[in-house]
C-alpha atoms as a PDB file:
ATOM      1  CA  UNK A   1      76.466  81.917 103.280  1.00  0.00           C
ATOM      2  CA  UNK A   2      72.782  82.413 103.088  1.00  0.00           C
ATOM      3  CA  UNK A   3      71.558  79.700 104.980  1.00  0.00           C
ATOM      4  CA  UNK A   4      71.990  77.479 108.088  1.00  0.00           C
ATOM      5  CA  UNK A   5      71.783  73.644 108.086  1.00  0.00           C
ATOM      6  CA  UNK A   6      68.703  72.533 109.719  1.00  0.00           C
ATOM      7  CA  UNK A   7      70.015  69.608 112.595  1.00  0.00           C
ATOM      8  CA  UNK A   8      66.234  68.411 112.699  1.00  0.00           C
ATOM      9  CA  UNK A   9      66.514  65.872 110.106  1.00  0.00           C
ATOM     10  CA  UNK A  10      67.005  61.906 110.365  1.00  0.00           C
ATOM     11  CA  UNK A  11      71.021  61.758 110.575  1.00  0.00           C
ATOM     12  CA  UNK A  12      72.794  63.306 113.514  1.00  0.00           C
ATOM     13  CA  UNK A  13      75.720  65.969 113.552  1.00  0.00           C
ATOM     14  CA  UNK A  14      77.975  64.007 114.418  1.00  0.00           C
ATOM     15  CA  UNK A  15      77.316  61.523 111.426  1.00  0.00           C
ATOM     16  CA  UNK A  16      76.697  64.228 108.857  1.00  0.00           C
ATOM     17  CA  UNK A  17      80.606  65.449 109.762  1.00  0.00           C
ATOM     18  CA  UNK A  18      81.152  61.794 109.375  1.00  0.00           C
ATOM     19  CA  UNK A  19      79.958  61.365 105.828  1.00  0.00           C
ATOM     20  CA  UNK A  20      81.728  64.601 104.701  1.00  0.00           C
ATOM     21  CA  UNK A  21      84.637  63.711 105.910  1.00  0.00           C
ATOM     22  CA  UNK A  22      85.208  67.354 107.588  1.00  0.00           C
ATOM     23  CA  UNK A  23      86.127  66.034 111.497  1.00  0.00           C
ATOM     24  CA  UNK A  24      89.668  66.535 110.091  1.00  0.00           C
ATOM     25  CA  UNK A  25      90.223  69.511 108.035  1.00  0.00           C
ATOM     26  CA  UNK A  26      87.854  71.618 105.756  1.00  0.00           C
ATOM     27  CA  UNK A  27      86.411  70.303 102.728  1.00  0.00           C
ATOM     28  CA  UNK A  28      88.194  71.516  99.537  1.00  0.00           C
ATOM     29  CA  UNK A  29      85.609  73.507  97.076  1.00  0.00           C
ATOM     30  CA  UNK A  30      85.501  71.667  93.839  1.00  0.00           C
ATOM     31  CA  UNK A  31      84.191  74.773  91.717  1.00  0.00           C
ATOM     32  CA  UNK A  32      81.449  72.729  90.410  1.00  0.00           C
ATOM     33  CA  UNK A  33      79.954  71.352  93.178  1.00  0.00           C
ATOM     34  CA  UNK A  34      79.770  74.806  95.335  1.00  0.00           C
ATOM     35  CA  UNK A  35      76.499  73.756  96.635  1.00  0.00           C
ATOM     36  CA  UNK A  36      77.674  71.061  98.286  1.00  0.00           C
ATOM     37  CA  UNK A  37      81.024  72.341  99.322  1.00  0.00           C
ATOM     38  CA  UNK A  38      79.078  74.873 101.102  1.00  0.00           C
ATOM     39  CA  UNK A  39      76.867  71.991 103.140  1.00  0.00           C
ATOM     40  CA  UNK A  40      79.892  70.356 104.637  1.00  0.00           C
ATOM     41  CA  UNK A  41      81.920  73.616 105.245  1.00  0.00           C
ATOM     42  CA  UNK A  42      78.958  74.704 107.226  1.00  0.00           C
ATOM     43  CA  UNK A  43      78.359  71.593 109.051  1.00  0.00           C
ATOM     44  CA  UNK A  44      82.818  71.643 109.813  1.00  0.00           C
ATOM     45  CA  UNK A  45      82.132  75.044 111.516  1.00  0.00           C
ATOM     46  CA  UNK A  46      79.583  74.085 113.525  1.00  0.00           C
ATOM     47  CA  UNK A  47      81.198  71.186 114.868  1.00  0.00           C
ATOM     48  CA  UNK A  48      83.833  73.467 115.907  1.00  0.00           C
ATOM     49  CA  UNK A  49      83.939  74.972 119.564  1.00  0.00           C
ATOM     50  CA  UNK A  50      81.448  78.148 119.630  1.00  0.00           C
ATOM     51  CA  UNK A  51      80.676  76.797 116.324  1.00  0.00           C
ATOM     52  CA  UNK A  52      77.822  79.142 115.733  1.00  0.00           C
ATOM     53  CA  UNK A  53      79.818  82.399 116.207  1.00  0.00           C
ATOM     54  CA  UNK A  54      81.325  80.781 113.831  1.00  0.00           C
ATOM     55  CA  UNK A  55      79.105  80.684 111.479  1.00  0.00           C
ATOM     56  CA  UNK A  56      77.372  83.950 111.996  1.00  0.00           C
ATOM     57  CA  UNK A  57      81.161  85.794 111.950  1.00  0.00           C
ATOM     58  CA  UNK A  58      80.571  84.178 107.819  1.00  0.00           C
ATOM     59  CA  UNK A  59      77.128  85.344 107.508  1.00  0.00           C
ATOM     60  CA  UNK A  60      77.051  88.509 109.355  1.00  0.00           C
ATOM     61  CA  UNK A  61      80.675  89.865 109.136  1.00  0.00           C
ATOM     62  CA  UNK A  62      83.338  89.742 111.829  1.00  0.00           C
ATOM     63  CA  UNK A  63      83.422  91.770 114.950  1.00  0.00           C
ATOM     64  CA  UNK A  64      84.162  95.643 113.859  1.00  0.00           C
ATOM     65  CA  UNK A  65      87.708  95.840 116.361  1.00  0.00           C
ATOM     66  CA  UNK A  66      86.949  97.994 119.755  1.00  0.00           C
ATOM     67  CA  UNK A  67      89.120 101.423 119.846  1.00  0.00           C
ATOM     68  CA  UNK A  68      89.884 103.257 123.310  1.00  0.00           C
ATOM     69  CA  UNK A  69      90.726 107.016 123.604  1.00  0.00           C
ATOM     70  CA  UNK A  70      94.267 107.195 125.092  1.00  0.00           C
ATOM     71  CA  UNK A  71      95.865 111.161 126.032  1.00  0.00           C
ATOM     72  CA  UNK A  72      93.302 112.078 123.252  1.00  0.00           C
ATOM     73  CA  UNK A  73      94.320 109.893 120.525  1.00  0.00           C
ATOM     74  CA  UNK A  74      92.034 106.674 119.705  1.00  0.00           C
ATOM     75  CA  UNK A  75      93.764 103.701 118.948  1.00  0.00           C
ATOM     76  CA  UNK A  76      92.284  99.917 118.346  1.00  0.00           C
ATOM     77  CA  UNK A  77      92.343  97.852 121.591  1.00  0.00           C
ATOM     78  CA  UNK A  78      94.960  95.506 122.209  1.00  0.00           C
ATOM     79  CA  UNK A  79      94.161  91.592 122.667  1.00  0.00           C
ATOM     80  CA  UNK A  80      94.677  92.030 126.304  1.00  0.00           C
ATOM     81  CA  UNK A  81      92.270  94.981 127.236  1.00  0.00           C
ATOM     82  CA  UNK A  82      88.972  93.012 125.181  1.00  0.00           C
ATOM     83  CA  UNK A  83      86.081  92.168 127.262  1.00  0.00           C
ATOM     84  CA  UNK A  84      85.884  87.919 127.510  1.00  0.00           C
ATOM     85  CA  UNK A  85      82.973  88.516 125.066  1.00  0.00           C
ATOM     86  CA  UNK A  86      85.198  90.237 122.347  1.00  0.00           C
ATOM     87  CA  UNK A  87      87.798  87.879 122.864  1.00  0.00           C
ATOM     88  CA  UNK A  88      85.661  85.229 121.905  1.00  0.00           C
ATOM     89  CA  UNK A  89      84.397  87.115 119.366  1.00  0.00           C
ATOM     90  CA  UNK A  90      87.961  88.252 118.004  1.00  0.00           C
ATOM     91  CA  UNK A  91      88.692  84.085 118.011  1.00  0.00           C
ATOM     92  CA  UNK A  92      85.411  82.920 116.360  1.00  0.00           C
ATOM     93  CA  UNK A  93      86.455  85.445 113.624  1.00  0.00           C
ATOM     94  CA  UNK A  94      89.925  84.278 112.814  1.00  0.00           C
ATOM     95  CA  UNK A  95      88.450  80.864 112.902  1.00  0.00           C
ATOM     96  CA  UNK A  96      85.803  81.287 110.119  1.00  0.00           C
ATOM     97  CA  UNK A  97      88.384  83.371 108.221  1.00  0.00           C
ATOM     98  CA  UNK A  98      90.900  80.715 108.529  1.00  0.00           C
ATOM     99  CA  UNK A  99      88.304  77.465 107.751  1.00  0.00           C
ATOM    100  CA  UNK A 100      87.421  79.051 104.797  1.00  0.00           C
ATOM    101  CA  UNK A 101      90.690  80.106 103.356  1.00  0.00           C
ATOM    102  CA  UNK A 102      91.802  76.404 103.929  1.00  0.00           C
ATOM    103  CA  UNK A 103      89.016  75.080 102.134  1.00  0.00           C
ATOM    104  CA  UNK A 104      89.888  77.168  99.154  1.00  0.00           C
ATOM    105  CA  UNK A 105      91.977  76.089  96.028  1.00  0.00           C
ATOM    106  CA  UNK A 106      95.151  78.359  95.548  1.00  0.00           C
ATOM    107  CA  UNK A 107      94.073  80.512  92.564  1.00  0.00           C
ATOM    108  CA  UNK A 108      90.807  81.352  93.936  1.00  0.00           C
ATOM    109  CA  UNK A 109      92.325  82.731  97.593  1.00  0.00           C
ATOM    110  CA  UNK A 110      94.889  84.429  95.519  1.00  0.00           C
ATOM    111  CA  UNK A 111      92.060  86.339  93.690  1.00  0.00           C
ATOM    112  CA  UNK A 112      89.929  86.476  97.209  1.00  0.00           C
ATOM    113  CA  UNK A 113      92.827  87.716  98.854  1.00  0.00           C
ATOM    114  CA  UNK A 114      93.513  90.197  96.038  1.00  0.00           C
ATOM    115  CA  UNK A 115      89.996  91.597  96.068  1.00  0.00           C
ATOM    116  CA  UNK A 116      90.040  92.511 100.062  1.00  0.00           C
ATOM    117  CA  UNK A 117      93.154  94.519  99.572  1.00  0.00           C
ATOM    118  CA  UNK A 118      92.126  96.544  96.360  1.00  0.00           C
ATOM    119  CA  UNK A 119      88.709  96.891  98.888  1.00  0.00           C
ATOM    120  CA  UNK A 120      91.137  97.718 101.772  1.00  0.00           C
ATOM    121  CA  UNK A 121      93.306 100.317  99.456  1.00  0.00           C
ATOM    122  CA  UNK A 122      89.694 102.155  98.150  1.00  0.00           C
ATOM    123  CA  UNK A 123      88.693 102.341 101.545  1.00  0.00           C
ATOM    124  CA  UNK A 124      91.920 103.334 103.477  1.00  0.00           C
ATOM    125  CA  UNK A 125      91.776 106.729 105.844  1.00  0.00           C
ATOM    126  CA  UNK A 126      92.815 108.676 108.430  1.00  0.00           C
ATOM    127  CA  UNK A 127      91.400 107.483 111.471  1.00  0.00           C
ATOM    128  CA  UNK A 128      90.267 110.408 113.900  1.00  0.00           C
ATOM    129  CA  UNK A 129      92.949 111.075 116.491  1.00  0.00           C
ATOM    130  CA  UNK A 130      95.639 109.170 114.589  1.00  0.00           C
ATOM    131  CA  UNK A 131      99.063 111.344 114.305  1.00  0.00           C
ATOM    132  CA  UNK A 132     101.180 111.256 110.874  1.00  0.00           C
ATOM    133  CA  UNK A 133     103.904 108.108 111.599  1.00  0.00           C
ATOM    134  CA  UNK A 134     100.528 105.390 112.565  1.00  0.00           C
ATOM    135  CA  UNK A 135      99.130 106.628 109.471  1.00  0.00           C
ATOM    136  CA  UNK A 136     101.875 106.094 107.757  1.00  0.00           C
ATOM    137  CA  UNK A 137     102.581 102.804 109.228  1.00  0.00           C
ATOM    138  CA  UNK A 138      99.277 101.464 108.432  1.00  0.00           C
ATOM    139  CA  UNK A 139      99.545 102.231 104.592  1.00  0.00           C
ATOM    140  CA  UNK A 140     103.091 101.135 104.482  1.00  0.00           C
ATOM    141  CA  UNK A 141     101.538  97.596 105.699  1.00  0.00           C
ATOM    142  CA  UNK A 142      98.775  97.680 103.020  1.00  0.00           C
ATOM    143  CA  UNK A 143     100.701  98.526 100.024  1.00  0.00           C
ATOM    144  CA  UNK A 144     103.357  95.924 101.469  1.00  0.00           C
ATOM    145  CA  UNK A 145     100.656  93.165 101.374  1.00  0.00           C
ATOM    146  CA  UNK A 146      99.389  94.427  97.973  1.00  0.00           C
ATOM    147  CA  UNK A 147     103.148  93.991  96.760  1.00  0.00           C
ATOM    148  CA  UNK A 148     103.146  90.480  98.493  1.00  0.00           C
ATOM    149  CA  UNK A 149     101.087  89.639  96.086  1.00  0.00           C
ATOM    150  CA  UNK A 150     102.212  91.536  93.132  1.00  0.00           C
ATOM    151  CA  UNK A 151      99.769  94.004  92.633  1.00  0.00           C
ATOM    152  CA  UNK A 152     100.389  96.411  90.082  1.00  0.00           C
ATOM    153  CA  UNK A 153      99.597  99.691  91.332  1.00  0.00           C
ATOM    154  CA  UNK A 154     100.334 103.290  89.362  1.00  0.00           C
ATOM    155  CA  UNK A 155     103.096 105.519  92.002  1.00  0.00           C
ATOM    156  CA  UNK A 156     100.882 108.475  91.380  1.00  0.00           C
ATOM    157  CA  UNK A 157      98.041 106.206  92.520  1.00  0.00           C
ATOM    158  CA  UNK A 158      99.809 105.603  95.575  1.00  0.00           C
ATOM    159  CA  UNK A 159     101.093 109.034  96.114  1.00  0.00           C
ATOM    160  CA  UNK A 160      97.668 110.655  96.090  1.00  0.00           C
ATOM    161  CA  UNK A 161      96.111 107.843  97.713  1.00  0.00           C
ATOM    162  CA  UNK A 162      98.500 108.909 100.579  1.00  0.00           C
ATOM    163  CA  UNK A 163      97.960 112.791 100.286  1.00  0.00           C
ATOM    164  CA  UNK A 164      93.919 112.655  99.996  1.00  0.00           C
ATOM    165  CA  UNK A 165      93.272 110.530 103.213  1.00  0.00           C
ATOM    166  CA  UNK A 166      95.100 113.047 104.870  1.00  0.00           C
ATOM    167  CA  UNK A 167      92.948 115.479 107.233  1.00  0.00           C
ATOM    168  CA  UNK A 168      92.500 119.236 106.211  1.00  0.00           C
ATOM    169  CA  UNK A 169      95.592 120.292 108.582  1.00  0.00           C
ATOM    170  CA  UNK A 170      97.716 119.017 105.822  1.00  0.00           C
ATOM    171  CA  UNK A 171      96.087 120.721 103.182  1.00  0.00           C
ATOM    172  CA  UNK A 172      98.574 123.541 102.333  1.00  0.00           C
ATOM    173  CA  UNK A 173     101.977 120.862 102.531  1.00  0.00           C
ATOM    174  CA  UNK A 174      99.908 118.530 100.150  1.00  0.00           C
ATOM    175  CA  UNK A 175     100.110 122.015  97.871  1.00  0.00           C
ATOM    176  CA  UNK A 176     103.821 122.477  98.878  1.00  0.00           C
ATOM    177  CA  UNK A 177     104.780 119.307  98.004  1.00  0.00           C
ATOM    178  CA  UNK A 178     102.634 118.655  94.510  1.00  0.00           C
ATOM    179  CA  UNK A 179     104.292 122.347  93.254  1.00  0.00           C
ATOM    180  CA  UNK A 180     108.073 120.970  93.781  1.00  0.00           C
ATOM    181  CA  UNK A 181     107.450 117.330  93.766  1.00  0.00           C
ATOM    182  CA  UNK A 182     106.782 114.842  90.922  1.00  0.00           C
ATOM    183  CA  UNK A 183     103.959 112.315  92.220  1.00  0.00           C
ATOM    184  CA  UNK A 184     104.403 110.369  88.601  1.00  0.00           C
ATOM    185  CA  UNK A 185     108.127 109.663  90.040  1.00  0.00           C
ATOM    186  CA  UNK A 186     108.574 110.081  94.659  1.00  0.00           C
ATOM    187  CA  UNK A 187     107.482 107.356  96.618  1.00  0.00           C
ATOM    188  CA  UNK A 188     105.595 107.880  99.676  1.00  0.00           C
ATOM    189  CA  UNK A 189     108.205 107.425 101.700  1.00  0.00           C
ATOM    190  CA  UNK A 190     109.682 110.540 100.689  1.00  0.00           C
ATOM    191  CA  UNK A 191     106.097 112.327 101.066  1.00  0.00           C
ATOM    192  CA  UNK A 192     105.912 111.360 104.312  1.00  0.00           C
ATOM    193  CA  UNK A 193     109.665 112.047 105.227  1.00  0.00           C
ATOM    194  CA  UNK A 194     108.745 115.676 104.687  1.00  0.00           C
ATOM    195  CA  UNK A 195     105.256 116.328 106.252  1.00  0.00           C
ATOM    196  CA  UNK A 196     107.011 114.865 109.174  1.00  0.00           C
ATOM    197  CA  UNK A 197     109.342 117.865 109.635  1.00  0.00           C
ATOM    198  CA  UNK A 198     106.322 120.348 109.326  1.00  0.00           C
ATOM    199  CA  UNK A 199     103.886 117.907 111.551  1.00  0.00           C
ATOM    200  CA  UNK A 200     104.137 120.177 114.569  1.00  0.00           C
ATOM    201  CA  UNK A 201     102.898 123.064 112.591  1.00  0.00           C
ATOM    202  CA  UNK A 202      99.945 121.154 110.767  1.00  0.00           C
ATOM    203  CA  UNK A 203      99.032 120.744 114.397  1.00  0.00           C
ATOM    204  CA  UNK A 204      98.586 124.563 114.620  1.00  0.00           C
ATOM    205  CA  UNK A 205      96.732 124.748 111.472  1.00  0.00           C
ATOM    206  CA  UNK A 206      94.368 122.263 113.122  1.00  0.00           C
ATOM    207  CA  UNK A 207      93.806 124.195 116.356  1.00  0.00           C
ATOM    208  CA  UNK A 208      93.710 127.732 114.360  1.00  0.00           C
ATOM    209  CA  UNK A 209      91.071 126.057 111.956  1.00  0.00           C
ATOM    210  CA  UNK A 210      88.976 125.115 115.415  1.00  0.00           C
ATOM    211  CA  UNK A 211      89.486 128.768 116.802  1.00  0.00           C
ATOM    212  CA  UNK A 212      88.824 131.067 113.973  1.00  0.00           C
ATOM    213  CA  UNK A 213      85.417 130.019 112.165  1.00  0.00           C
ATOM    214  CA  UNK A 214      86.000 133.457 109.980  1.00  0.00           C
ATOM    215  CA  UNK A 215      87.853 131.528 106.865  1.00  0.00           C
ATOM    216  CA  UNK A 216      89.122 134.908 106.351  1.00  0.00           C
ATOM    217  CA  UNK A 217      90.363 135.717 109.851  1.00  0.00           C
ATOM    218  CA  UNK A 218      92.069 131.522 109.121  1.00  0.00           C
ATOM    219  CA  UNK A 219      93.733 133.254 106.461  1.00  0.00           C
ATOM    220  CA  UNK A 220      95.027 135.767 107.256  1.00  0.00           C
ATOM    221  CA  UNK A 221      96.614 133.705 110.675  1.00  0.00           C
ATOM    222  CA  UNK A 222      98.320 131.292 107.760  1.00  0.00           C
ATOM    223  CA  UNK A 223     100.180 134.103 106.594  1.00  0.00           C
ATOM    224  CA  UNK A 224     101.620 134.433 109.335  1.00  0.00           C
ATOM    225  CA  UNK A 225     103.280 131.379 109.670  1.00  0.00           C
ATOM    226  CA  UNK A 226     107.445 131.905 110.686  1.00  0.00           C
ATOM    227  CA  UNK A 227     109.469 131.889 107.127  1.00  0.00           C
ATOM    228  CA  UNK A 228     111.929 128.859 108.460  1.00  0.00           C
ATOM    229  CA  UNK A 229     108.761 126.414 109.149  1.00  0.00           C
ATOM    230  CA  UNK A 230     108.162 127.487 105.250  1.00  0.00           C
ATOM    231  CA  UNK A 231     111.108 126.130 103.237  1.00  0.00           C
ATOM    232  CA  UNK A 232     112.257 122.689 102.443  1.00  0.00           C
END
């Protein structure tokens, strides 16, 4: 929303939520009277409590979740360990998400909703710190939602999706796996099912890559792996 509703004019607040009818729930959008929809959803927000966090969590985008650094992995904050101020925050946010989804007709937060995940699914990564099975839970949840709403997606699109957000320790059982597996046909399920066996020696890849900045001393330490963390 690109603008604010001036309160300086002749009618009140109060009376302008009265006239709109929006002390009760949001007003509906009528797709041809946007203009106006987006008056009275405005004014609704602001006559909420913290009604201009409100507001500004539409026009400025909602709080960007705090992470903490726990035995050396970062994670997001749980509810309880936010500051008052991000709590309020976190609130305000879930409040402007949740007016505006009610004042939408069906089909278009369908196609809204649709749009965030394809956004979420182009965007999805490894976050730094963040071991195989959170990573793998987070994607499960994604492509979950995206089935939710029957969203056709390719399996290879998936499966590489999966692979290429990976970091660089799991380079060589991303080549592994693409030699003996078919990523037209295995789910990621199965992907992940086997990096998990070999997770403790991607770990060792990572700390070799961090000791040796020779790529061909790196080398040359890979070859060494031990031939049972090698086989399927």
């Amino acid at each position: 929303m690109d603008s604010i509703i001036s309160l300086g004019q002749k009618n009140t607040l109060a009376e302008y939520m009265k006239l709109s009818g929006a002390d009760n729930r949001p007003p509906m959008l009528d797709k041809d009277l946007y203009d106006s929809w987006k008056t009275r959803i405005e004014l609704y927000m602001q006559n909420r409590e913290h009604g201009r966090m409100i507001l500004e969590s539409v026009e400025h985008d909602p709080l960007i979740w705090p992470t903490v650094e726990e035995n050396g992995v970062i994670r997001t904050k749980k509810n309880a360990e936010l500051s008052a101020a991000e709590k309020i925050q976190a609130d305000c946010d879930m409040k402007a998400t949740n007016i505006i989804l009610q004042g939408l007709p069906a089909d278009i937060y369908s196609l809204e909703r649709e749009c965030k995940l394809y956004d979420a699914f182009d965007k999805f990564t490894h976050i730094k710190g963040e071991s195989l099975h959170p990573y793998y839970l987070r994607f499960t949840q994604l492509i979950n939602d995206m089935n939710i709403y029957k969203m056709k997606m390719e399996q290879f699109q998936v499966n590489t999706k999966f692979f290429n957000s990976l970091p660089p320790k799991w380079s060589k059982f991303m080549i592994d796996v693409k030699l003996v597996k078919d990523l037209h046909t295995s789910n990621f399920d199965q992907l992940h099912s086997y990096l998990e066996q070999h997770e403790l020696y991607a770990n060792e890849i990572r700390i070799m890559r961090e000791r040796n900045q020779d790529p061909l001393a790196f080398i040359a330490n890979q070859h060494m792996v031990p031939p049972h963390l090698n086989t399927y």
